[in-house]
C-alpha atoms as a PDB file:
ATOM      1  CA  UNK A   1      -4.231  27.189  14.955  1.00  0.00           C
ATOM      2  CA  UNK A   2      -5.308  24.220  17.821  1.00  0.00           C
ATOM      3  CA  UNK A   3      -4.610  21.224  16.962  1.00  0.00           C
ATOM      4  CA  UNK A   4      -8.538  20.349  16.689  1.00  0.00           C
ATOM      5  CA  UNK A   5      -9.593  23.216  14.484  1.00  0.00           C
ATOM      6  CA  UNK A   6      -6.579  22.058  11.814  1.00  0.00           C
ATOM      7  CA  UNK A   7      -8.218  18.845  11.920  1.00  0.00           C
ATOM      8  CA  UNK A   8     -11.981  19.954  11.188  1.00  0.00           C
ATOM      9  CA  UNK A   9     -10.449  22.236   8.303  1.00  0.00           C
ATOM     10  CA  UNK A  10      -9.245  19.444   6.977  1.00  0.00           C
ATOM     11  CA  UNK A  11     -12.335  17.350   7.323  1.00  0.00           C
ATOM     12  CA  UNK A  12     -14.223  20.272   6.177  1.00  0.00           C
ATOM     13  CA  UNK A  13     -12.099  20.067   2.705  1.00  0.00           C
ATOM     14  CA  UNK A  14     -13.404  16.699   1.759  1.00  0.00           C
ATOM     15  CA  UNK A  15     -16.990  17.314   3.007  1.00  0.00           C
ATOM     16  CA  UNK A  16     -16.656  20.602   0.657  1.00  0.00           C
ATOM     17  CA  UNK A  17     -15.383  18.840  -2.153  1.00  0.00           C
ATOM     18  CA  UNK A  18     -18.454  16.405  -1.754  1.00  0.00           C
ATOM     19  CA  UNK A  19     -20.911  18.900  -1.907  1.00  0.00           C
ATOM     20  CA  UNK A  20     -19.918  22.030  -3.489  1.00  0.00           C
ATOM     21  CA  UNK A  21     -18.201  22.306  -6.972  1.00  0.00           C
ATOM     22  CA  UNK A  22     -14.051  21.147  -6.841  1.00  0.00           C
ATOM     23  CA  UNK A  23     -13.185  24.536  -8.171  1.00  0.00           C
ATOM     24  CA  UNK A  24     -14.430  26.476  -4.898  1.00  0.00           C
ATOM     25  CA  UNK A  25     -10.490  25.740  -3.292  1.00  0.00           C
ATOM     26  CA  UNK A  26      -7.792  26.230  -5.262  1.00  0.00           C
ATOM     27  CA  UNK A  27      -4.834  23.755  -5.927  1.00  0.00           C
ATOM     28  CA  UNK A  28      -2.354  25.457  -4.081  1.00  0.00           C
ATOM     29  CA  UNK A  29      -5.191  25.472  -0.832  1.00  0.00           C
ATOM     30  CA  UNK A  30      -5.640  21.767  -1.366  1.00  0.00           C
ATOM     31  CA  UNK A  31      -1.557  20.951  -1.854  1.00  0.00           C
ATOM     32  CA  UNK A  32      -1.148  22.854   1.430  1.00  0.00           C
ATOM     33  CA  UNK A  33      -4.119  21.233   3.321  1.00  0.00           C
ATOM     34  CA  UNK A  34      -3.005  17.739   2.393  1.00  0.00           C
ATOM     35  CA  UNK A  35       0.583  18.610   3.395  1.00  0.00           C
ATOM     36  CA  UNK A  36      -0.589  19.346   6.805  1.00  0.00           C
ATOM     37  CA  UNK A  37      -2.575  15.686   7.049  1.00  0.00           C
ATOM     38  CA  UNK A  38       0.806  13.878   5.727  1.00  0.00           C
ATOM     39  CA  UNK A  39       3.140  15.972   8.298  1.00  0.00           C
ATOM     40  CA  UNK A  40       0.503  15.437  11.067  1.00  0.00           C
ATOM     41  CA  UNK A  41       0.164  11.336  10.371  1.00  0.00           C
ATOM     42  CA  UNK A  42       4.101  11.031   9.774  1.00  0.00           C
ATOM     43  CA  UNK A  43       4.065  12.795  13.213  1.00  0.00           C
ATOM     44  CA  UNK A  44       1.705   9.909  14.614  1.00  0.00           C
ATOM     45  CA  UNK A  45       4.414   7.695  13.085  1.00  0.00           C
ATOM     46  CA  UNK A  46       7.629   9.097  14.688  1.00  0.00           C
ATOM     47  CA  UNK A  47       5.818   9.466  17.939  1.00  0.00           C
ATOM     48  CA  UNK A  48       4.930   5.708  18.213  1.00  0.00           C
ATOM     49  CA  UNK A  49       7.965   4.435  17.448  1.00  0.00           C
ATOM     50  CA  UNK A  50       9.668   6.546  20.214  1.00  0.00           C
ATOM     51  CA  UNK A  51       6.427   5.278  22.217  1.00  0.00           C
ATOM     52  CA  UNK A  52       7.572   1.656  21.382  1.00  0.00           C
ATOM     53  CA  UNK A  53      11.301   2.548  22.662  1.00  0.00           C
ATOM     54  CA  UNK A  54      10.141   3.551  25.389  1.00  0.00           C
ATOM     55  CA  UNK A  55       8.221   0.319  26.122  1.00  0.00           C
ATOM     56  CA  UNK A  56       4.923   1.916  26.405  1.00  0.00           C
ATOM     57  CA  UNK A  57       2.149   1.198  23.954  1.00  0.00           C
ATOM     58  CA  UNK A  58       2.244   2.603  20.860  1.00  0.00           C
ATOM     59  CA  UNK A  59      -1.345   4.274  20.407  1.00  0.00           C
ATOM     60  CA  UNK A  60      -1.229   7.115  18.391  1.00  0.00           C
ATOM     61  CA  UNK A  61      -1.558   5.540  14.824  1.00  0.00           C
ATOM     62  CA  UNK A  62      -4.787   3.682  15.694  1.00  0.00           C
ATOM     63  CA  UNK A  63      -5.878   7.657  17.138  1.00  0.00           C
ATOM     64  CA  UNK A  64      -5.833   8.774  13.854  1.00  0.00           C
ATOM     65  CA  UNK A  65      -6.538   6.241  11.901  1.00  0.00           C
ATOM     66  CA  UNK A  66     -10.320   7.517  11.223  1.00  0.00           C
ATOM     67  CA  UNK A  67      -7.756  10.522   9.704  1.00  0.00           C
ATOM     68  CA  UNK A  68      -5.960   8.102   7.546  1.00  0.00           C
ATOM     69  CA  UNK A  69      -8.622   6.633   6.218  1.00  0.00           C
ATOM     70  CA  UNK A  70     -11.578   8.958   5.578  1.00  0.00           C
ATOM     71  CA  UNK A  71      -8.345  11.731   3.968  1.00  0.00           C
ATOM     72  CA  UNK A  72      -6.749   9.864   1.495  1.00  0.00           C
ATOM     73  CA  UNK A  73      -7.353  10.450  -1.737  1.00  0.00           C
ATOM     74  CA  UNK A  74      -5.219  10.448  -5.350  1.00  0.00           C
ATOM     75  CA  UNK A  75      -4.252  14.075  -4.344  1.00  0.00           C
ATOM     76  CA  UNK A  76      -2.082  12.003  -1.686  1.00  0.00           C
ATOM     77  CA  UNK A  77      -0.183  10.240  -4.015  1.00  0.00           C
ATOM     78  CA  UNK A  78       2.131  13.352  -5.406  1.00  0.00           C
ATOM     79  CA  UNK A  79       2.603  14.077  -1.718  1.00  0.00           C
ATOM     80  CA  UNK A  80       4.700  11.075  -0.628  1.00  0.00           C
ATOM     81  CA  UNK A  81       1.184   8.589   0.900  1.00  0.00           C
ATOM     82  CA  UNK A  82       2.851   5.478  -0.431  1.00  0.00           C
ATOM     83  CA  UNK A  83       5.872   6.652   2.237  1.00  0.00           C
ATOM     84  CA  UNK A  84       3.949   7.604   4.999  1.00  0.00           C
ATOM     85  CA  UNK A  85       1.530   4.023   4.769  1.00  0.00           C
ATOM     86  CA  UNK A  86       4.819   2.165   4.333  1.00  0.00           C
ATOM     87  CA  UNK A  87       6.265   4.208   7.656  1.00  0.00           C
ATOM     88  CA  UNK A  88       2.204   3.148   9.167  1.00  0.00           C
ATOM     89  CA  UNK A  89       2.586  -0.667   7.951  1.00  0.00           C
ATOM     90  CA  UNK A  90       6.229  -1.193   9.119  1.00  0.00           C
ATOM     91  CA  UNK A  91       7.272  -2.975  12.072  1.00  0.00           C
ATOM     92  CA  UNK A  92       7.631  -0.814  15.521  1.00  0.00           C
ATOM     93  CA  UNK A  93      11.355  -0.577  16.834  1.00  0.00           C
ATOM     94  CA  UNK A  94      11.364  -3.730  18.745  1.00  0.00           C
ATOM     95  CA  UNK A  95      10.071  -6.106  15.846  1.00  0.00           C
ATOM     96  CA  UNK A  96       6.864  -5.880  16.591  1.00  0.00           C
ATOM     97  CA  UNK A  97       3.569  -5.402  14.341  1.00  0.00           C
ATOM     98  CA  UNK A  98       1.560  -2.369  14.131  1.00  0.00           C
ATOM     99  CA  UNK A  99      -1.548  -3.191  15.624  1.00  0.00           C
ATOM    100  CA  UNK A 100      -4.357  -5.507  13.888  1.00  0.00           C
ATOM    101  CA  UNK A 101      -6.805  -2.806  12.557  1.00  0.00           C
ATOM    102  CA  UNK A 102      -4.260  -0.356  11.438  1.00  0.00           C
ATOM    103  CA  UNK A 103      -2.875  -2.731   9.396  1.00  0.00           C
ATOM    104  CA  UNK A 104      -6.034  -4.063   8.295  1.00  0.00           C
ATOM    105  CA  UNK A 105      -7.266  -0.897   7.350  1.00  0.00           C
ATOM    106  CA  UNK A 106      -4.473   0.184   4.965  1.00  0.00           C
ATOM    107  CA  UNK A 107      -4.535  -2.935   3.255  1.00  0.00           C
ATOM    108  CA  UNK A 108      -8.224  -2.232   2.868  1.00  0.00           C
ATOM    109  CA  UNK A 109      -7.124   1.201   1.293  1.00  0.00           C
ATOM    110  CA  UNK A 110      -4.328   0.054  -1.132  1.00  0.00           C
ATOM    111  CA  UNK A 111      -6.789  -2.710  -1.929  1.00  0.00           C
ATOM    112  CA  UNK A 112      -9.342  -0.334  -3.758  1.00  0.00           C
ATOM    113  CA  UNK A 113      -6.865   2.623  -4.511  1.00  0.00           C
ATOM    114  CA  UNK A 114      -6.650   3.181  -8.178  1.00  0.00           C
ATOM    115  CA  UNK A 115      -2.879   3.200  -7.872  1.00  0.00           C
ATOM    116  CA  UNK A 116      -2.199   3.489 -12.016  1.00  0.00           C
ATOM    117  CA  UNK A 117       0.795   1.279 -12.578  1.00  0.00           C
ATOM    118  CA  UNK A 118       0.860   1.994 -16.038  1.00  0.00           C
ATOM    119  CA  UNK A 119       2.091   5.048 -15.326  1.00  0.00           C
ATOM    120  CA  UNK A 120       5.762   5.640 -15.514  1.00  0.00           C
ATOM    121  CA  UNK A 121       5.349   8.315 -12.006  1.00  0.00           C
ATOM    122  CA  UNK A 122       3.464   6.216 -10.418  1.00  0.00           C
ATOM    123  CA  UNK A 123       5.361   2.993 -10.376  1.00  0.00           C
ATOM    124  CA  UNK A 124       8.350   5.024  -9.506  1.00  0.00           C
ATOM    125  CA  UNK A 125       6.378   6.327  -6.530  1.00  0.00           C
ATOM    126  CA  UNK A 126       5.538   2.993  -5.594  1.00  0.00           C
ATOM    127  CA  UNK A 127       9.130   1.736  -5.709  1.00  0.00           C
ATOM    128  CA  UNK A 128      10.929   4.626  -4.411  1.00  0.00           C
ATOM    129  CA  UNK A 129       8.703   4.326  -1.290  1.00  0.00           C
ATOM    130  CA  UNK A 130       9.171   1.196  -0.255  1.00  0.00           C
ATOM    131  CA  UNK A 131       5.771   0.213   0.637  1.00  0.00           C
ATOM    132  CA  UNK A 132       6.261  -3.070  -1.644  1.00  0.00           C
ATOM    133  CA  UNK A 133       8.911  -4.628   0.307  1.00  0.00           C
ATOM    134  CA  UNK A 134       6.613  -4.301   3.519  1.00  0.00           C
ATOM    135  CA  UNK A 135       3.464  -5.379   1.680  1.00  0.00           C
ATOM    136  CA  UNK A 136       5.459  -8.117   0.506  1.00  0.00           C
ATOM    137  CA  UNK A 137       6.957  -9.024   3.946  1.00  0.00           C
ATOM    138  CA  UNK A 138       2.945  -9.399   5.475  1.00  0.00           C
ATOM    139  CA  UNK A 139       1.858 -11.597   2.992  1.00  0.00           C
ATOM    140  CA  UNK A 140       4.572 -14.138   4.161  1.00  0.00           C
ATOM    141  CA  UNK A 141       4.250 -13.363   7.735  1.00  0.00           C
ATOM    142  CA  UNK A 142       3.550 -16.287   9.847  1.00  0.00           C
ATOM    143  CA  UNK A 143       2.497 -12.886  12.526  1.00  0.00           C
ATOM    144  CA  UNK A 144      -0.239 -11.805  10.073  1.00  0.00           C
ATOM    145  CA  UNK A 145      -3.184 -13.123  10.365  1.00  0.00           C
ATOM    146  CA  UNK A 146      -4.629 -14.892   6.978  1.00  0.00           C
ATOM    147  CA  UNK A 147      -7.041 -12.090   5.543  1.00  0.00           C
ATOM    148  CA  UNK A 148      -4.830  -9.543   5.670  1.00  0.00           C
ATOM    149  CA  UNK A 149      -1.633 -12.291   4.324  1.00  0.00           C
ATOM    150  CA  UNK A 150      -4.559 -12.714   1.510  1.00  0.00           C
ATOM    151  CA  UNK A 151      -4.746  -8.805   1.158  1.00  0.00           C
ATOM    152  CA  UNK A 152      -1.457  -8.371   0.975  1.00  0.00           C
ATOM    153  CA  UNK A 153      -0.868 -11.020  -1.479  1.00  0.00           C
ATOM    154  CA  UNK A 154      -3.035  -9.697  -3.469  1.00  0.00           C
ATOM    155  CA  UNK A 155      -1.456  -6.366  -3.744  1.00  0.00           C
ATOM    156  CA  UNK A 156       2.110  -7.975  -4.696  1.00  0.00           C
ATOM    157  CA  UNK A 157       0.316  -9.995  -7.354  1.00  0.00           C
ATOM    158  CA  UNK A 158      -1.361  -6.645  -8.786  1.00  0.00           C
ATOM    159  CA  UNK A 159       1.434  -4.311  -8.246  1.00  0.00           C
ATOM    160  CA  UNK A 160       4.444  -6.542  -9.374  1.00  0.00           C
ATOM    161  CA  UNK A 161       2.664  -7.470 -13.136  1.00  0.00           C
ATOM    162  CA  UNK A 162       3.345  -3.864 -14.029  1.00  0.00           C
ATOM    163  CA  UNK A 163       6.527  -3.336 -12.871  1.00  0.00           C
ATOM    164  CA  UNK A 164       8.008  -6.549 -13.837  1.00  0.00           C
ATOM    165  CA  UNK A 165       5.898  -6.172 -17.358  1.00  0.00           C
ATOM    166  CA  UNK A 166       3.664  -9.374 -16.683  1.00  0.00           C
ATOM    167  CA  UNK A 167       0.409  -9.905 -18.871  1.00  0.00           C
ATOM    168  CA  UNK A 168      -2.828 -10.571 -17.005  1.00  0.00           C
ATOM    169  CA  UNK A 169      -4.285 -11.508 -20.160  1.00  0.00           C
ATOM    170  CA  UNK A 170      -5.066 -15.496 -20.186  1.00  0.00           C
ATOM    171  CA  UNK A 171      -4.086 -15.669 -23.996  1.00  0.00           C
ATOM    172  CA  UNK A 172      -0.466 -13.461 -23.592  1.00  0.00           C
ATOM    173  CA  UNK A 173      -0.030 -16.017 -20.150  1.00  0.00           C
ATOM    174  CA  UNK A 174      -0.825 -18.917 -22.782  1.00  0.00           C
ATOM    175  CA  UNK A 175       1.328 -17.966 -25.541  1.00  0.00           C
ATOM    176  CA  UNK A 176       4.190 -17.282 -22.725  1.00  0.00           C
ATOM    177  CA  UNK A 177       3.738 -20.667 -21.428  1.00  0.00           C
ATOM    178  CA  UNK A 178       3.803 -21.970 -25.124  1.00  0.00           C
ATOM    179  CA  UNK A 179       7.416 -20.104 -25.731  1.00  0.00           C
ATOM    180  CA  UNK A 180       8.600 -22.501 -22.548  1.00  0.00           C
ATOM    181  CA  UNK A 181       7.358 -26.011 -24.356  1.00  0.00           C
ATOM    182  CA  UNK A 182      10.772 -26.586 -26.609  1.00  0.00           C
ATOM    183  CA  UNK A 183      12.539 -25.813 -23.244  1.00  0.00           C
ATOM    184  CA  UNK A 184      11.440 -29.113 -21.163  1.00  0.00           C
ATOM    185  CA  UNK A 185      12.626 -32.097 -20.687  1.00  0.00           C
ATOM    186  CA  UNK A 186      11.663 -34.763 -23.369  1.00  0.00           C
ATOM    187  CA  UNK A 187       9.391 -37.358 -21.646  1.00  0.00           C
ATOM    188  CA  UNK A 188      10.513 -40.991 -21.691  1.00  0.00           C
ATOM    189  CA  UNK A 189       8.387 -43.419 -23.652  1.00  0.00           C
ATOM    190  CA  UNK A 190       8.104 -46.212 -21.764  1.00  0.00           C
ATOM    191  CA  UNK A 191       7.078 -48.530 -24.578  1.00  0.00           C
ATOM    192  CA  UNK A 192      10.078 -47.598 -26.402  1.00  0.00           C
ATOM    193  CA  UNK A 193      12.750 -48.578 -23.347  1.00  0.00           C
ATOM    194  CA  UNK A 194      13.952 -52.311 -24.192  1.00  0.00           C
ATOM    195  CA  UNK A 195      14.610 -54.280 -21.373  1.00  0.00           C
ATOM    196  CA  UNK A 196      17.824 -56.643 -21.109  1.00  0.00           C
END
């Protein structure tokens, strides 16, 4: 199969999950179709990075990023995505940045994926893969520029009050902060102090 027909079968999958009923391709058709967009973008990956050895530019990512961005779906997630946008969001070889809209675009996409935390798979997923430590790493890059530091950001907040068993309810941060009172240091009455 050419290279370009793979691609417009897979494009063809989503359109014909859009329009026709989900049960028209079967799992196993679906499995194998998104294993051929993950090999094919962790492909893109490998080959930029030997790209950026090489000193030339690394172009192939922001290629396919229409790919990337338009494919991914929860179906990804059991496939290794988290991996494969971690190996996309890294930096290149020589300590470089990906470039601007391929990074802005996946923290676009982890942004509004419904990544369930609260699930005991998917948090492992999330940890196992990496992604957080490079999520992390933009939002305290002085390289990044401020939305996507602001995007990122946001995703450590979100992803690390599940897996570090934080509240996000006002009242549970309230009675948490309560707990700490008996902990701090006495204040000094200054009336009280007598002067000799």
């Amino acid at each position: 199969v050419e290279e370009g027909e793979e691609d417009d079968e897979i494009k063809d999958l989503f359109k014909v999950g859009k329009k026709k009923k989900k049960n028209e391709r079967s799992p196993v058709e679906i499995a194998l179709l998104v294993e051929n967009v993950m090999a094919e973008l962790e492909v893109t990956a490998e080959e930029d990075a030997e790209l950026n050895r090489q000193g030339k530019p690394a172009i192939n990512k922001l290629k396919k990023l229409d790919l990337l961005t338009e494919e991914i779906a929860l179906t990804f997630l059991d496939h290794g995505v988290l991996t494969l946008l971690k190996n996309w969001l890294e930096p290149l070889p020589d300590g470089s940045l990906p470039n601007i809209n391929i990074r802005t675009a996946i923290l676009t996409i982890l942004n509004v994926f419904p990544i369930d935390l609260e699930q005991y798979d998917r948090r492992e997923q999330l940890k196992k893969s990496g992604l957080g430590k490079v999520i992390m790493f933009l939002s305290k890059s002085d390289e990044e520029i401020n939305v996507n530091r602001k995007l990122a950001k946001k995703l450590v907040d979100k992803w690390s009050r599940p897996i570090f068993n934080k509240s996000t309810r006002f009242k549970d941060m309230r009675n948490a902060e309560d707990d700490r009172i008996p902990f701090r240091r006495p204040t000094v009455n200054k009336c009280s102090t007598i002067l000799i």
